[in-house]
Protein backbone atom coordinates (compact mmCIF):
# COMPACT_ATOMS: atom_id res chain seq x y z
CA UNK A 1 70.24 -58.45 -21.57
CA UNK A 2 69.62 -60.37 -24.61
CA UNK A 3 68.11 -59.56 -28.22
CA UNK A 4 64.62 -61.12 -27.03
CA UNK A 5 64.56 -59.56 -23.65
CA UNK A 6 64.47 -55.96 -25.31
CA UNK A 7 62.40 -56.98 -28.01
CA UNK A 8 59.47 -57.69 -26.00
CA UNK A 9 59.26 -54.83 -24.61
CA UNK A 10 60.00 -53.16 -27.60
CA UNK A 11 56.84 -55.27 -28.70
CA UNK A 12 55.33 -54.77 -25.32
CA UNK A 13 55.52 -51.13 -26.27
CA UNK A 14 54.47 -51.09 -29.67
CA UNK A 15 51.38 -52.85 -28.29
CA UNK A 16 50.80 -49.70 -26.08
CA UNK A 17 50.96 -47.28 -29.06
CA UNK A 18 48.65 -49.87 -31.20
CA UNK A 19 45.67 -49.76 -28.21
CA UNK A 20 46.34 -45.48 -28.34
CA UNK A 21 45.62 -45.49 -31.74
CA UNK A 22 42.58 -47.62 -31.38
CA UNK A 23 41.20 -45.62 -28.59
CA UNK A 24 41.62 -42.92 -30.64
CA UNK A 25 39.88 -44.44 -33.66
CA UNK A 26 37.13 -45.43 -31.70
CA UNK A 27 36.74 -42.21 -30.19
CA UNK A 28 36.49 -40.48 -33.35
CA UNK A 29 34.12 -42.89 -34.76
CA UNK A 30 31.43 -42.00 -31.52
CA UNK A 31 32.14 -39.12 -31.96
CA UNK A 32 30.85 -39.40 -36.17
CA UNK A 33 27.56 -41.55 -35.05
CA UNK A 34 27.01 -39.09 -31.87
CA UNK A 35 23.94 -37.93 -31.00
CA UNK A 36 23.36 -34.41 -29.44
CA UNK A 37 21.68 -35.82 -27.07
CA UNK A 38 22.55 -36.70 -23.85
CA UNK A 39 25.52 -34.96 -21.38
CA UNK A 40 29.16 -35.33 -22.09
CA UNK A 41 30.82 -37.52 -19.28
CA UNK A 42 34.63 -37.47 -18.62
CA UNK A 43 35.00 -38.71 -15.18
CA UNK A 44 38.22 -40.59 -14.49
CA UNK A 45 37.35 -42.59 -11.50
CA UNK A 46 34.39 -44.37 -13.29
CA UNK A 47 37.14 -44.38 -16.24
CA UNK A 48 34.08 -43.65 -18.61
CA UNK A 49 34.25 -41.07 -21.43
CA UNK A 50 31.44 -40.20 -23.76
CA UNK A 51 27.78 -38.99 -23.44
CA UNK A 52 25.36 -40.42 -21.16
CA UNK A 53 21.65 -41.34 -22.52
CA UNK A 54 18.79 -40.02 -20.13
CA UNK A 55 15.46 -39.50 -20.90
CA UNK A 56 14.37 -35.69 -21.51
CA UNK A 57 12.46 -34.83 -18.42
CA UNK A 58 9.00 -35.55 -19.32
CA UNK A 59 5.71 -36.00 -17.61
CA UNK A 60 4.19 -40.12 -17.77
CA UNK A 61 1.00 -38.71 -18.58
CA UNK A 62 -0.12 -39.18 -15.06
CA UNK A 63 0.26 -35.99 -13.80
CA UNK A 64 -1.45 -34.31 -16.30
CA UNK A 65 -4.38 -36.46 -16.41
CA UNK A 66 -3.94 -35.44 -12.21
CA UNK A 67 -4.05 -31.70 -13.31
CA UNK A 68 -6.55 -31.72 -15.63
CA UNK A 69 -9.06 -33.97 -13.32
CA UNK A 70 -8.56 -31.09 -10.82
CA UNK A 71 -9.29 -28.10 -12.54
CA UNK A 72 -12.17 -29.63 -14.23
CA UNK A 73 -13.25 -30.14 -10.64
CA UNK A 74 -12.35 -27.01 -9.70
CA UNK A 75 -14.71 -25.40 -12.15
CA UNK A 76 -17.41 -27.46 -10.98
CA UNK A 77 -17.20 -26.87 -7.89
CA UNK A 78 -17.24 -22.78 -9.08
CA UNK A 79 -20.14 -22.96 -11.38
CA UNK A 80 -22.11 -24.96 -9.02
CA UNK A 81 -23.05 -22.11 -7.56
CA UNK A 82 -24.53 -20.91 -10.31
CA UNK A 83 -28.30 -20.44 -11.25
CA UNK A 84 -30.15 -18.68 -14.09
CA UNK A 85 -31.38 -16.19 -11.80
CA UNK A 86 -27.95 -14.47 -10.59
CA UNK A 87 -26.46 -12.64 -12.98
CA UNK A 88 -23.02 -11.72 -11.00
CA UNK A 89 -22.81 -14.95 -9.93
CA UNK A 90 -22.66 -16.46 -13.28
CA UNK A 91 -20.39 -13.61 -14.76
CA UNK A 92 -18.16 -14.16 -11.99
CA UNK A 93 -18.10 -18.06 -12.32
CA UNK A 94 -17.32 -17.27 -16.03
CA UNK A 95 -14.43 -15.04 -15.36
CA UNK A 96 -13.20 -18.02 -12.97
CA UNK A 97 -13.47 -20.75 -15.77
CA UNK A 98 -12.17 -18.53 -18.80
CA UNK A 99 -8.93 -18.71 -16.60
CA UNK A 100 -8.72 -22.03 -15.52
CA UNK A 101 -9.57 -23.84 -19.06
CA UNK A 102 -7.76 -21.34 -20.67
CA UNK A 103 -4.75 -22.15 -19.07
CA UNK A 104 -5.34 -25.74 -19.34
CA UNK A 105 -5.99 -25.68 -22.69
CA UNK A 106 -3.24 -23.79 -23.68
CA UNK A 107 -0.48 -25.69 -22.15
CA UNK A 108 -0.39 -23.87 -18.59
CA UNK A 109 0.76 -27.22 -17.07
CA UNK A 110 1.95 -29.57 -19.39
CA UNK A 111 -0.11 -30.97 -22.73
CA UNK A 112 -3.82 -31.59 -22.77
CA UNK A 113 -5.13 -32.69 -25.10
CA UNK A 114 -8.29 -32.02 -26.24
CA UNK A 115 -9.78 -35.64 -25.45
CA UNK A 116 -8.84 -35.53 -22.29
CA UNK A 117 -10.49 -32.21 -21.28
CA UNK A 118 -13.59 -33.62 -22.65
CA UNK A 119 -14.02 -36.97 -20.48
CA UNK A 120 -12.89 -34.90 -17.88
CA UNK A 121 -15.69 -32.44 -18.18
CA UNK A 122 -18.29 -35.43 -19.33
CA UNK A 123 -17.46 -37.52 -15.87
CA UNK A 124 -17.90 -34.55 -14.02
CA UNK A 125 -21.31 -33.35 -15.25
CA UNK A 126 -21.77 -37.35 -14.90
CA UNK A 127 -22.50 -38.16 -18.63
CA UNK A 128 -19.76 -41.08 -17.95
CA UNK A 129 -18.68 -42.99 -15.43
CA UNK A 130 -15.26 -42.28 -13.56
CA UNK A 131 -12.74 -45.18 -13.23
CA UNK A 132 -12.22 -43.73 -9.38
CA UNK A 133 -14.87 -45.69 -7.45
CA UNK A 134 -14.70 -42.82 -4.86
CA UNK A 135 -15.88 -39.97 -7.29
CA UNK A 136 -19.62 -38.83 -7.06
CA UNK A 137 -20.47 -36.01 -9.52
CA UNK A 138 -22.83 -33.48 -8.67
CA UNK A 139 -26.54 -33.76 -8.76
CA UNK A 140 -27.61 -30.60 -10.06
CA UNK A 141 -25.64 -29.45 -12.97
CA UNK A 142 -27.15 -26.43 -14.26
CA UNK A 143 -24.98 -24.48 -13.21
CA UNK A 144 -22.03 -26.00 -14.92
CA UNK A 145 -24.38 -26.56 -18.00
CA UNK A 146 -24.97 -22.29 -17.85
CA UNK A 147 -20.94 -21.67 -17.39
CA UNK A 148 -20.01 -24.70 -19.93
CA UNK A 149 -22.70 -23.09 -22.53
CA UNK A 150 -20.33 -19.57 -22.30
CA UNK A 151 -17.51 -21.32 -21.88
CA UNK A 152 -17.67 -23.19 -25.37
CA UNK A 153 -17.78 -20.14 -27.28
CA UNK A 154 -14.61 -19.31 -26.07
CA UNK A 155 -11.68 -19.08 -28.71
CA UNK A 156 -9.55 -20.86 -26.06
CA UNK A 157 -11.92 -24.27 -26.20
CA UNK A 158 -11.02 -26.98 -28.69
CA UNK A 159 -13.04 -28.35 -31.50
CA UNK A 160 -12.29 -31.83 -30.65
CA UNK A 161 -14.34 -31.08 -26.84
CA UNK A 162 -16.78 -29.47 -28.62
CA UNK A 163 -17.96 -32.11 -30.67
CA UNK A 164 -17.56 -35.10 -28.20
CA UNK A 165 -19.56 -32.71 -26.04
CA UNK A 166 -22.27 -32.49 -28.82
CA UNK A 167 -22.68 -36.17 -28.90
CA UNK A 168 -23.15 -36.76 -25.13
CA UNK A 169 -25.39 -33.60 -24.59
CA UNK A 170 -27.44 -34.67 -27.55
CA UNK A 171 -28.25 -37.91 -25.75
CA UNK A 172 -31.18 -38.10 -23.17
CA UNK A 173 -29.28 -38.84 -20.13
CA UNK A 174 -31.04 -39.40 -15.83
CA UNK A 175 -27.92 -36.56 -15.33
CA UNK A 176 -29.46 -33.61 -17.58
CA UNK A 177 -33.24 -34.19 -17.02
CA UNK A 178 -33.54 -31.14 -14.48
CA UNK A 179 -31.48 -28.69 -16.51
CA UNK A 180 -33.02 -28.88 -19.94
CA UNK A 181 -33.36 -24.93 -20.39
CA UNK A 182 -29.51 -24.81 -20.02
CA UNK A 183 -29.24 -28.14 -22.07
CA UNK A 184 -30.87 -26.75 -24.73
CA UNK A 185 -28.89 -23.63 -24.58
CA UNK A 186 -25.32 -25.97 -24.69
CA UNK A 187 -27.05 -27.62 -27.56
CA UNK A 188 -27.63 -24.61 -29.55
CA UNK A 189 -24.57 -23.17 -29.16
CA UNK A 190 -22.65 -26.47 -29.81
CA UNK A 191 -24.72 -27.00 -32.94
CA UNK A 192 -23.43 -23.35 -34.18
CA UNK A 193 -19.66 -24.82 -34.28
C-alpha cells in the first residue's frame, strides 16, 4: 500500500469522527432550545431522535358547543313541565337544572363560556334564531321562564348570562307575550344583579 492509499482512509476516518462531533453538537444545541413539550422519540428504524410536536389533546370547540346545546335542551325539555300552579313540580325541575347548569357552568365537560350558555338558553326560549334549520323551540315557555327566574339567582350562573339575558327579556318579543307574570319575575330578579 502506498502513503495516499492509507491516508484516505486515515482522512476517510477523521471525517467519521468530524460528523460524531457534529451530531453531538447539534444534539446538544436541541437539546438548549428544547421545549418541554412534546414526547421524546428514539426509534432506530425511523433513525429519528428528538421530541415529537403534537397538539395537547384539546376539544375544536365543536363539541362543547354540542354539549352545551344539549343540556340547555335538556332543561327545557324539564322545566316545560312546569306551571305556576305545581309547586313540586317546579322544585323538582329546579333541583334538575341546579345540576345540569351547574355542571356546565363549572367546567363538568370541557369550557363554557359564559356567552355561549346564554345564546344557548336565548334560542331555546326562542328570543333568537338557531343556525340549525331543523330546531323549533317551544311555544309555551313559562315554565322555563319560572325555573330560569330561580335558576339566575344561583351562585353557579355567570354575570356575563345574566346581563345578555337582561337585554333580550327586557325586549317585547311574539315568544314571551303569554308568560308575562314569569317575565316580569326574570326581570326583577335580573334587575337585582
Amino acid at each position: 500500500m502506498s502513503d495516499d492509499e492509507g491516508s484516505s482512509d486515515d482522512d476517510d476516518d477523521d471525517d467519521d469522527d468530524g460528523d460524531e462531533d457534529e451530531e453531538n453538537e447539534n444534539e446538544a444545541d436541541q437539546e438548549e432550545n428544547s421545549d418541554d413539550e412534546g414526547v421524546e422519540v428514539d426509534d432506530p428504524e425511523l433513525q429519528v431522535r428528538g421530541k415529537s410536536v403534537t397538539p395537547s389533546p384539546q376539544s375544536d370547540g365543536k363539541d362543547n358547543c354540542k354539549y352545551v346545546e344539549d343540556t340547555v335542551g335538556l332543561y327545557m325539555k324539564i322545566s316545560s313541565v312546569v306551571s305556576q300552579e305545581n309547586e313540586k313540580a317546579f322544585l323538582a325541575a329546579c333541583e334538575c337544572a341546579d345540576v345540569l347548569l351547574k355542571s356546565l357552568c363549572e367546567g363538568g365537560e370541557g369550557e363554557t363560556t359564559p356567552m355561549e350558555l346564554a345564546n344557548s338558553l336565548l334560542v331555546h326560549i326562542g328570543l333568537l334564531k338557531s343556525e340549525d334549520k331543523k330546531f323549533r323551540p317551544v311555544r309555551n315557555v313559562t315554565g322555563p321562564m319560572l325555573v330560569l327566574n330561580h335558576v339566575v339567582k344561583q351562585e353557579y350562573f355567570p354575570k356575563q348570562t345574566r346581563d345578555v339575558l337582561l337585554v333580550f327579556v327586557v325586549q317585547p318579543h311574539k315568544a314571551l307575550e303569554h308568560c308575562t307574570q314569569a317575565r316580569m319575575k326574570v326581570m326583577e330578579t335580573l334587575y337585582q344583579f
